[in-house]
Protein backbone atom coordinates (compact mmCIF):
# COMPACT_ATOMS: atom_id res chain seq x y z
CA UNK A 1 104.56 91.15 84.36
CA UNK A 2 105.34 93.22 87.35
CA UNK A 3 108.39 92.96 89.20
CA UNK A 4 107.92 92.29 92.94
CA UNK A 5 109.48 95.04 95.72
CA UNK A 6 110.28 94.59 99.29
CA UNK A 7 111.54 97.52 101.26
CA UNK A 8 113.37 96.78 104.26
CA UNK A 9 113.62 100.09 106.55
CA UNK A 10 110.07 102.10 106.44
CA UNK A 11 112.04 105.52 108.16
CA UNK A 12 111.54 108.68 106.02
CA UNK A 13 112.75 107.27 102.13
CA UNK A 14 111.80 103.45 102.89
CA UNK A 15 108.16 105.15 103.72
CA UNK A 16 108.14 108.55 105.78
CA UNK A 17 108.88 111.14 103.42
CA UNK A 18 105.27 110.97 101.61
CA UNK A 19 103.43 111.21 105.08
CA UNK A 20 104.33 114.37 105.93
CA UNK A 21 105.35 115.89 102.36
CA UNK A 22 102.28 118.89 101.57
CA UNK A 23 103.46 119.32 98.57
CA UNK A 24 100.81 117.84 96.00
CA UNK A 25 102.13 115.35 93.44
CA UNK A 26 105.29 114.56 95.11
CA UNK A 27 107.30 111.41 95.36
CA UNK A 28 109.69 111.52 97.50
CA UNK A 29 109.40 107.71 99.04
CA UNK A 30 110.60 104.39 98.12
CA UNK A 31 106.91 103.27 98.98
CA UNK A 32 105.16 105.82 96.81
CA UNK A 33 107.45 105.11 93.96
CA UNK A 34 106.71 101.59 94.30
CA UNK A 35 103.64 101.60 94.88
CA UNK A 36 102.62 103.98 91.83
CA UNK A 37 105.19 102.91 89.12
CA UNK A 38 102.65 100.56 86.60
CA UNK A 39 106.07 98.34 86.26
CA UNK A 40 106.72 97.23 89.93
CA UNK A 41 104.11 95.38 92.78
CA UNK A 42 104.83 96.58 96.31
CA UNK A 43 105.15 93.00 97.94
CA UNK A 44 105.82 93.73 101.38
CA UNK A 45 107.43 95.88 104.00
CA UNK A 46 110.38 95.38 107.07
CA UNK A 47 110.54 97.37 110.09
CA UNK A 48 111.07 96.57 113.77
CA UNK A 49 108.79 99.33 114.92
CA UNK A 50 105.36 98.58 115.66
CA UNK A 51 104.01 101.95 114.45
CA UNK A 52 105.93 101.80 111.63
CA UNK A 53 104.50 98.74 110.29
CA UNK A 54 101.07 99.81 111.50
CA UNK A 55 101.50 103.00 109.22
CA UNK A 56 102.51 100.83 106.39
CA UNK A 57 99.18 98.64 106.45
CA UNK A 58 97.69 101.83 106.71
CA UNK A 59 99.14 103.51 103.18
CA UNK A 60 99.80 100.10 101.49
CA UNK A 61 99.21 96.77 100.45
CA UNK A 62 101.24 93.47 100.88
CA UNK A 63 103.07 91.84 103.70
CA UNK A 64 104.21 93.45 106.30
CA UNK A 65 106.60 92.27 109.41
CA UNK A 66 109.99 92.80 111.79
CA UNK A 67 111.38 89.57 110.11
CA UNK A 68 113.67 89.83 106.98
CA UNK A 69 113.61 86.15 107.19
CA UNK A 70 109.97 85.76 106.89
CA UNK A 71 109.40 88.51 104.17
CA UNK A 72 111.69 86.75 101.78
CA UNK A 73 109.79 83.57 101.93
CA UNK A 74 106.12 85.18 101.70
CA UNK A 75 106.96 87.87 99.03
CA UNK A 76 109.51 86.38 96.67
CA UNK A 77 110.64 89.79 95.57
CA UNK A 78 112.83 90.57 92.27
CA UNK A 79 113.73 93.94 94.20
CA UNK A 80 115.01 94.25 97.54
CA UNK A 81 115.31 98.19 98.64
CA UNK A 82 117.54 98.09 101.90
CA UNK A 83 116.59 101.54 103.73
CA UNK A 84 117.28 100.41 107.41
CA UNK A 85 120.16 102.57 109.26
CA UNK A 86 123.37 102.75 107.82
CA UNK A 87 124.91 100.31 110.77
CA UNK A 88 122.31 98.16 109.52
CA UNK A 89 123.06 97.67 106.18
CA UNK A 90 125.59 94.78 106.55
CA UNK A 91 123.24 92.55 108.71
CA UNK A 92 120.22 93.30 106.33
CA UNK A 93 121.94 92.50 102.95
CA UNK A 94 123.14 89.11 104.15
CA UNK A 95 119.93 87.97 105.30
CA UNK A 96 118.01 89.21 102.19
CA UNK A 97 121.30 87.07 100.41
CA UNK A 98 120.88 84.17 102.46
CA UNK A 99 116.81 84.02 102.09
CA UNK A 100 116.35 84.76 98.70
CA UNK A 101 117.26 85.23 95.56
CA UNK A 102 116.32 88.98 94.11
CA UNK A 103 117.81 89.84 91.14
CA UNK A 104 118.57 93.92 92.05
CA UNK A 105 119.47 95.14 95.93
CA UNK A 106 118.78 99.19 96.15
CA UNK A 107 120.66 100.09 99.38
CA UNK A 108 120.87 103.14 100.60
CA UNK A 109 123.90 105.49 100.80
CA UNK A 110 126.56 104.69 102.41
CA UNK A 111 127.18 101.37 101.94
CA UNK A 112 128.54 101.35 105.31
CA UNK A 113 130.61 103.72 107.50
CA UNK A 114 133.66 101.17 107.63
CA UNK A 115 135.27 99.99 104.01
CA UNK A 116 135.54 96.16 104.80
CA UNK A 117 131.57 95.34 105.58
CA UNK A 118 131.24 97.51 102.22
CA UNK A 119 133.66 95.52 100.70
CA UNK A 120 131.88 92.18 101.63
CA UNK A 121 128.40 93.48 101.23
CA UNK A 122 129.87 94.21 97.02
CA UNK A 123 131.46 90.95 96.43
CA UNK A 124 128.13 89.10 98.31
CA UNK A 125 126.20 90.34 95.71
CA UNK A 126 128.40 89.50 92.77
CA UNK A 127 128.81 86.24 94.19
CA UNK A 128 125.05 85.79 94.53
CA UNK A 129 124.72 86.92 90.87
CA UNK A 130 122.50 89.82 92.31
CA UNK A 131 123.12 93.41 90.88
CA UNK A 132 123.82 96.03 93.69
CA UNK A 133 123.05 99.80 93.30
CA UNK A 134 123.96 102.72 96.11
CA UNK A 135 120.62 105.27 95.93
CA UNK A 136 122.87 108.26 94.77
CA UNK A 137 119.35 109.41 93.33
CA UNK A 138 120.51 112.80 91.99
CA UNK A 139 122.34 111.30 89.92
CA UNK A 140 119.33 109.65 87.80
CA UNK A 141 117.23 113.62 88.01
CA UNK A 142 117.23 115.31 84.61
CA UNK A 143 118.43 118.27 85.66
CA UNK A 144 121.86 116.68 86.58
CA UNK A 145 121.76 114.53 83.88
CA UNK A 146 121.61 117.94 81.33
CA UNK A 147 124.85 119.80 83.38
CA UNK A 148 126.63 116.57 82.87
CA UNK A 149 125.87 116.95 79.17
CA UNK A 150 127.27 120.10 78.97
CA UNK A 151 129.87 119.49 80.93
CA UNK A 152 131.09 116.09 78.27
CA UNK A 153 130.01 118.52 75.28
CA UNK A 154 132.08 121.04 76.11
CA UNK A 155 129.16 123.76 76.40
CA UNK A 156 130.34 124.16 79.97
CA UNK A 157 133.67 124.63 79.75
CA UNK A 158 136.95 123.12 81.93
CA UNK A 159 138.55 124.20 84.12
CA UNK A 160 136.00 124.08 86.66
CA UNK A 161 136.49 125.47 89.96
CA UNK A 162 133.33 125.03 92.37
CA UNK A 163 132.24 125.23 96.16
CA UNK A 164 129.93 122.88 97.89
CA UNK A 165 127.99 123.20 101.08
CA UNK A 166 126.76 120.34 103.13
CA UNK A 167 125.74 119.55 106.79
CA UNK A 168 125.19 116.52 108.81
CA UNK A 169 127.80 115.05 107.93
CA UNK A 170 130.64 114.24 105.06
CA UNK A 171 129.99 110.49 104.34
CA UNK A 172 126.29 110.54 105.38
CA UNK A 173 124.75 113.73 103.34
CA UNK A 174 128.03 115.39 102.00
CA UNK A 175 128.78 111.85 99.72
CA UNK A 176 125.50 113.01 98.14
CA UNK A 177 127.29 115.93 96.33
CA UNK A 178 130.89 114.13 96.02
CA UNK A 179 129.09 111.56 93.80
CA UNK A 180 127.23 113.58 91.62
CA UNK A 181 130.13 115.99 91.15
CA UNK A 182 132.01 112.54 90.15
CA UNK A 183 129.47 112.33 87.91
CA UNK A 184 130.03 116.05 85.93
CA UNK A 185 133.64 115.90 86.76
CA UNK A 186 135.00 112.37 87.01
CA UNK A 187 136.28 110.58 89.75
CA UNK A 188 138.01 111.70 92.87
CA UNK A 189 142.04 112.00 92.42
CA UNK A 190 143.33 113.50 95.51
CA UNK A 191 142.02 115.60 98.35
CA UNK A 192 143.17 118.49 101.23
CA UNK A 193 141.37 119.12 104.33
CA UNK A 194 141.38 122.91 105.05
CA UNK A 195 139.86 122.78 108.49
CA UNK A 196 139.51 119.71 110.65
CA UNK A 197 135.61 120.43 111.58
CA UNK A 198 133.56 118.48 113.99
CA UNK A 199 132.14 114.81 113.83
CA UNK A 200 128.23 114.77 113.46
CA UNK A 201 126.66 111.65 114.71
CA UNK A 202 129.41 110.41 116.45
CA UNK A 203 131.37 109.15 113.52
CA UNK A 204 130.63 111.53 110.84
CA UNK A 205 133.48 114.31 109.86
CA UNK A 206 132.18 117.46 109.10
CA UNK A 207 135.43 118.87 108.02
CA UNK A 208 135.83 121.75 104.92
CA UNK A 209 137.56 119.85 102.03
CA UNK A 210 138.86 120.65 98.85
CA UNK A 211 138.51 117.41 96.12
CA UNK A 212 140.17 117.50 93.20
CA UNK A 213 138.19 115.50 90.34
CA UNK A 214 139.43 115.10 86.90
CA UNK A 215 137.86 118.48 85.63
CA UNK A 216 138.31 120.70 87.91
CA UNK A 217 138.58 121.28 92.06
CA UNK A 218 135.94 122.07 94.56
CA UNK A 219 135.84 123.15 98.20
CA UNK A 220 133.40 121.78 100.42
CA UNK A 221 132.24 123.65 103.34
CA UNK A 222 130.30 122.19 106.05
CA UNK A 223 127.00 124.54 107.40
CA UNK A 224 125.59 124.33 110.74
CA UNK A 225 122.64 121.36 110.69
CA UNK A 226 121.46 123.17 114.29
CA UNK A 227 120.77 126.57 112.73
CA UNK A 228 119.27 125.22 109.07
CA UNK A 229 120.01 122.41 106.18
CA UNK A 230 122.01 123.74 103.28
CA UNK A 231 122.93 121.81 100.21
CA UNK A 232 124.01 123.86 97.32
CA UNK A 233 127.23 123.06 94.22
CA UNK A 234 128.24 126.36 92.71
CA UNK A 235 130.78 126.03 89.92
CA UNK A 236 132.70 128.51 88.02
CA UNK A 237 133.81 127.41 84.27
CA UNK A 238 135.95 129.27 81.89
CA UNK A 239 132.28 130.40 80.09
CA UNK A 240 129.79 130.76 82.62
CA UNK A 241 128.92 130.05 86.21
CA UNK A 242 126.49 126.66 87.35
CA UNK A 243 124.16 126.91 90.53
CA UNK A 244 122.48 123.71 91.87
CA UNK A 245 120.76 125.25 94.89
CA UNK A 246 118.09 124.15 97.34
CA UNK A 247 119.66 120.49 97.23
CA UNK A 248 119.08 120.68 93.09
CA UNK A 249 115.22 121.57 93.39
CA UNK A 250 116.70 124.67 91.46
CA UNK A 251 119.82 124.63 88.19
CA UNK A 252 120.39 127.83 86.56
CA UNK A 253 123.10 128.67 84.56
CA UNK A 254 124.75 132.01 83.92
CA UNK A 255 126.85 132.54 80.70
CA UNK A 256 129.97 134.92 80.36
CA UNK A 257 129.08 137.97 78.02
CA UNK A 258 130.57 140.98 76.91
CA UNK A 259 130.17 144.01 79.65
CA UNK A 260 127.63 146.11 78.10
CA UNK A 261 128.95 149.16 79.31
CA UNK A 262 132.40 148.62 78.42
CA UNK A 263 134.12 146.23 76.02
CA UNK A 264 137.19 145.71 78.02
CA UNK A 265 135.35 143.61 80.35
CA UNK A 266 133.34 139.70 80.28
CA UNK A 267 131.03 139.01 83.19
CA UNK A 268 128.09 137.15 83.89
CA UNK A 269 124.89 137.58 82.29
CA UNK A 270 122.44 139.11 83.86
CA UNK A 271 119.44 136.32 82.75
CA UNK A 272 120.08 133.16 84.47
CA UNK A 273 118.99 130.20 81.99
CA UNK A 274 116.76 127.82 84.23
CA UNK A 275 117.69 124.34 83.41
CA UNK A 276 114.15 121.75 84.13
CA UNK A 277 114.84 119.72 87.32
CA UNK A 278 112.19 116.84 88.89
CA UNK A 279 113.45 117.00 92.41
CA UNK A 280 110.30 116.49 93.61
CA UNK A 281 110.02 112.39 92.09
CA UNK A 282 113.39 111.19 92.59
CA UNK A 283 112.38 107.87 93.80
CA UNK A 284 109.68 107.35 91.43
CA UNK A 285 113.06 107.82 88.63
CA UNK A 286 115.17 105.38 90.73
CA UNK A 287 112.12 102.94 90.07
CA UNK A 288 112.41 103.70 86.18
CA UNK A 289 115.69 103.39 86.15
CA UNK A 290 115.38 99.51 87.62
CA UNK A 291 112.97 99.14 85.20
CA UNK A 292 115.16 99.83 82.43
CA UNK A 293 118.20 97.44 83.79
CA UNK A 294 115.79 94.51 84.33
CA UNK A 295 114.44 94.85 80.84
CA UNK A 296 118.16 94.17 79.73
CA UNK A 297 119.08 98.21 79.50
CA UNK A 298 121.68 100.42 80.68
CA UNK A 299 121.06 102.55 83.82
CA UNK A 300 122.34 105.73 85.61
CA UNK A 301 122.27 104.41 88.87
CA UNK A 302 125.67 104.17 91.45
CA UNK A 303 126.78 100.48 91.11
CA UNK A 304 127.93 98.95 94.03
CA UNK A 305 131.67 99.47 92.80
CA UNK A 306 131.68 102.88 91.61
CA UNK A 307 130.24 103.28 95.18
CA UNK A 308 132.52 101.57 97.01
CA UNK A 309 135.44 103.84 95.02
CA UNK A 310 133.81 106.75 96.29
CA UNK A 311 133.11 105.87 100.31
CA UNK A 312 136.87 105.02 99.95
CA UNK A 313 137.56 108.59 99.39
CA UNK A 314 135.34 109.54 102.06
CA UNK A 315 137.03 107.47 104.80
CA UNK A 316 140.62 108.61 104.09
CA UNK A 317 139.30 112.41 104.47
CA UNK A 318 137.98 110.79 107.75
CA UNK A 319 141.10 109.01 108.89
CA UNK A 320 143.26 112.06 107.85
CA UNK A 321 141.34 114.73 109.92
């Protein structure tokens, strides 16, 4: 039996992304993932813009409306995929709540920009007996899940020291990183803002930070979004040195060996080891990963809590710039 999916949002994850990707094979849309993993049926879409929803009946099949309302009555769904703006999220979480009864809510990251809608929007759905997930999708890609490996076995060794670089914003694309280091690292103990920075967006901070995690500390530096994009975690072990460039498309790590020229020094290897990443399906492993907690297993995804810990974080870096 297939689950039924209803995205609410059709911007660039709910739908976007795939229409303009050239790259062949990728997934890089809730739609697409949907639409292509054997496990789900893509039941319907939300959007109030016209084109939007014309674009969606062009790609897809299944209901299709402005009315959140109206799509939980005609499509039943088992998943509900919230990927409207953030300011959004509140309003479109307590109408899927109060229309329906899905048994998983995907929303995207942040919950919210403010901690007491997130709040609510966490306890509706453990009132509701519905199982809430933040899309913190690196977190579910291979790639990640083999540095965090390393990092429990010991083959990458603590302390960790590490800078990360971010634009557009702290909460909104920054949180991306924070989580997943919270993943390698554990979770956020204590923070210092080094420079103030500017807000993106009108609410977003875009200040350099240094987090301290339970492994080790990094420094996160905010790039210019106006000149180019720039996501990239560099981390520097006791044994080696971890790169997760191009937003994690690319992992290598470099191991500390002997100097060959001289025995009185250790430095990096000159062979990076490439560690396998799937960058390019994210979404399609988000789906899988659904699969796997509907059929009574345990997932990777960001519950609703462990995101709610994190935003918290995120908000008193905001308040204390």
């Amino acid at each position: 039996m297939k689950h039924k999916v209803l995205i609410i949002g059709l911007g660039r994850i709910g739908m976007g992304y795939d229409l303009t990707s050239a790259k062949d094979g990728a997934i890089l849309s809730h739609a697409k993932a949907f639409s292509t993993h054997p496990g789900f049926e893509l039941s319907g879409g939300v959007d109030p813009d016209e084109n939007r929803r014309d674009l969606y009946s062009a790609y897809y099949k299944g209901w299709v409306g402005e009315d959140i309302a109206t799509a939980m009555r005609e499509t039943s769904p088992d998943v509900v995929i919230i990927a409207s703006p953030t300011a959004d999220h509140y309003r479109c979480m307590m109408e899927t709540l109060a229309c329906g009864k899905p048994k998983v809510i995907i929303c995207e990251k942040p919950l919210s920009d403010n901690f007491t809608s997130a709040e609510k929007m966490v306890l509706a759905c453990r009132d509701a007996g519905c199982e809430l997930f933040v899309n913190y999708l690196r977190r579910v890609e291979p790639g990640a899940l083999e540095v965090r490996r390393r990092i429990l076995s010991n083959e990458i060794k603590p302390p960790i020291k590490g800078v990360t670089w971010y634009t557009k914003g702290l909460i909104r694309n920054g949180s991306h990183f924070s989580n997943l280091l919270e993943l390698w690292l554990g979770p956020i103990k204590d923070f210092k803002i080094i420079n103030a920075g500017r807000i993106w967006d009108e609410n977003d901070p875009e200040p350099d930070v240094q987090l301290e995690f339970d492994l080790g500390t990094v420094t996160f530096l905010a790039g210019t979004e106006e000149n180019f994009s720039h996501y990239e975690i560099q981390l520097l072990a006791s044994n080696g040195c971890l790169r997760y460039e191009h937003g994690g498309s690319k992992i290598t790590w470099q191991a500390a060996v002997q100097d060959s020229d001289s025995d009185e020094y250790t430095v990096l290897s000159k062979h990076d080891e490439k560690i396998v990443t799937a960058s390019d399906k994210l979404p399609l492993l988000v789906a899988e990963e659904i699969l796997i907690y509907l059929a009574g297993g345990e997932t990777k995804l960001c519950s609703g809590e462990s995101a709610l810990r994190s935003l918290n974080w995120l908000l008193k870096i905001r308040a204390a710039r």
